[in-house]
Protein backbone atom coordinates (compact mmCIF):
# COMPACT_ATOMS: atom_id res chain seq x y z
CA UNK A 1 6.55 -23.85 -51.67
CA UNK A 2 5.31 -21.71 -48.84
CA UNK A 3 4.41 -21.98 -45.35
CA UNK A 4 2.40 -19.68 -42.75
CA UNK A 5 2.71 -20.82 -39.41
CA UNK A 6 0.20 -18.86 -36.86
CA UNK A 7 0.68 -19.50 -33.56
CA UNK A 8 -0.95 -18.11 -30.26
CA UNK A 9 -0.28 -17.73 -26.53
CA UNK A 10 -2.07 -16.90 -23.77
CA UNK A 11 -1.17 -16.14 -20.42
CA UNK A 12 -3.01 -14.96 -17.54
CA UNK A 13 -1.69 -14.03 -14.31
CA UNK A 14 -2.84 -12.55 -10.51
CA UNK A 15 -0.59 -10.65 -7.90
CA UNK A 16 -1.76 -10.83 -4.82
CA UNK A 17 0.69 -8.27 -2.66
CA UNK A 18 -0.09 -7.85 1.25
CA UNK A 19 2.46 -5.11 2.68
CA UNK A 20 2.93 -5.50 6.46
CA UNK A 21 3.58 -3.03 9.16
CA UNK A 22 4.01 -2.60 13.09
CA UNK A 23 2.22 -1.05 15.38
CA UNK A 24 1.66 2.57 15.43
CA UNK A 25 0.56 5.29 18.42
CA UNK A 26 1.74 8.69 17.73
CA UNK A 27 0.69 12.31 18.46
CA UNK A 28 1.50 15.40 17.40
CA UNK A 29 0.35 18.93 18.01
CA UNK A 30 0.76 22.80 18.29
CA UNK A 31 -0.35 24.58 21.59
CA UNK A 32 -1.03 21.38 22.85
CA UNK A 33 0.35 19.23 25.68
CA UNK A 34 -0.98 15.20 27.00
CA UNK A 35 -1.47 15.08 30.47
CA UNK A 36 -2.20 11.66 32.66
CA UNK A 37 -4.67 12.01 35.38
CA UNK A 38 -2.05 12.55 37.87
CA UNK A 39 -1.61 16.00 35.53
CA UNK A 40 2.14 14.72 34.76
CA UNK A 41 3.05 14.14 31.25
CA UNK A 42 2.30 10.07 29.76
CA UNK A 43 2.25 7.80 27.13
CA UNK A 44 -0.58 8.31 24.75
CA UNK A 45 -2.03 4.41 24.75
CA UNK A 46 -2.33 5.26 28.50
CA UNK A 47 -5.63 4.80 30.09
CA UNK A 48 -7.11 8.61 31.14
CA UNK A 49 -4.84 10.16 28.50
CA UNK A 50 -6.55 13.72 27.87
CA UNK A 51 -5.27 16.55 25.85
CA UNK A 52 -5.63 20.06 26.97
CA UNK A 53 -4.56 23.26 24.95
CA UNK A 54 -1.62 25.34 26.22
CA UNK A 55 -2.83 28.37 25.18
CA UNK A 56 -6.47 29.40 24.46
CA UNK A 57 -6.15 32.64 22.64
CA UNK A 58 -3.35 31.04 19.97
CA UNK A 59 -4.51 28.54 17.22
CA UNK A 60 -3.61 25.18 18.28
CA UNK A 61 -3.88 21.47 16.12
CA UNK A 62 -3.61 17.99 17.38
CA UNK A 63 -3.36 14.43 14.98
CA UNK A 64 -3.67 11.22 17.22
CA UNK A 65 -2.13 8.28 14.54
CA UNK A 66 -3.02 4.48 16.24
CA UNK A 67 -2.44 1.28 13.84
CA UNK A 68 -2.35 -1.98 14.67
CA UNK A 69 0.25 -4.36 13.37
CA UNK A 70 -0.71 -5.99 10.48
CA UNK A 71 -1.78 -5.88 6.76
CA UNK A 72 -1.40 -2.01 6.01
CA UNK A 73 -2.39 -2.23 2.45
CA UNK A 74 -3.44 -4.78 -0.37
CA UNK A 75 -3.25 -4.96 -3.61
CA UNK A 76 -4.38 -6.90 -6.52
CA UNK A 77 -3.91 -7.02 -9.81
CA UNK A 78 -4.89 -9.62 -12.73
CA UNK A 79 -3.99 -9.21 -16.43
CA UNK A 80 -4.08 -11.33 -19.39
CA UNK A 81 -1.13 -11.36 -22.29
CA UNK A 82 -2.13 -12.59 -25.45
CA UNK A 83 0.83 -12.77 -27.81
CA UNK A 84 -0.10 -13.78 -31.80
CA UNK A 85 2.87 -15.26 -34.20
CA UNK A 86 2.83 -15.48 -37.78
CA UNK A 87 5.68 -17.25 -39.53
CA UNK A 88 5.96 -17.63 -43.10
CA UNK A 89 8.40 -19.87 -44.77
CA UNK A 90 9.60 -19.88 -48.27
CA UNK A 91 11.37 -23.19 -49.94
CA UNK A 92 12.73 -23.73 -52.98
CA UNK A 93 13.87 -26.63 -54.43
CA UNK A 94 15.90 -27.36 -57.44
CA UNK A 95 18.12 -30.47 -59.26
């Protein structure tokens, strides 16, 4: 006698991942210097915070980074597995 067994599973999952960070102010430059209105140098959150080039005949580059704390980046992902078993079974009998 013989047996086939089918059997099938399904499963279907979501991720939800929220990666956190802190708060972020930076600056950085070439030929380039921050002054405060006073004309002393100062923290770049500060109010009146200008930027002047140190030298006008050179090349110069400035990159002003400012991120809150918070979510930084999401990310979701949903799949669905679907797994399919066959069994087959043999018996024999005898006296």
């Amino acid at each position: 006698m013989t047996q086939t067994v089918t059997a099938t599973q399904t499963v279907t999952e979501t991720i939800a991942i929220e990666r956190m960070g802190g708060a972020v102010k930076t600056w950085n430059g070439d030929n380039v210097k921050a002054l405060g209105t006073s004309g002393s140098a100062v923290d770049i959150a500060a109010t009146g915070t200008q930027f002047h080039i140190v030298d006008t005949s050179l090349p110069w580059q400035l990159e002003i980074i400012t991120r809150a704390a918070g979510i930084v980046e999401t990310e979701d992902v949903s799949r669905t597995i679907k797994t399919d078993t066959v069994t087959n079974t043999l018996s024999v009998f005898s006296q």
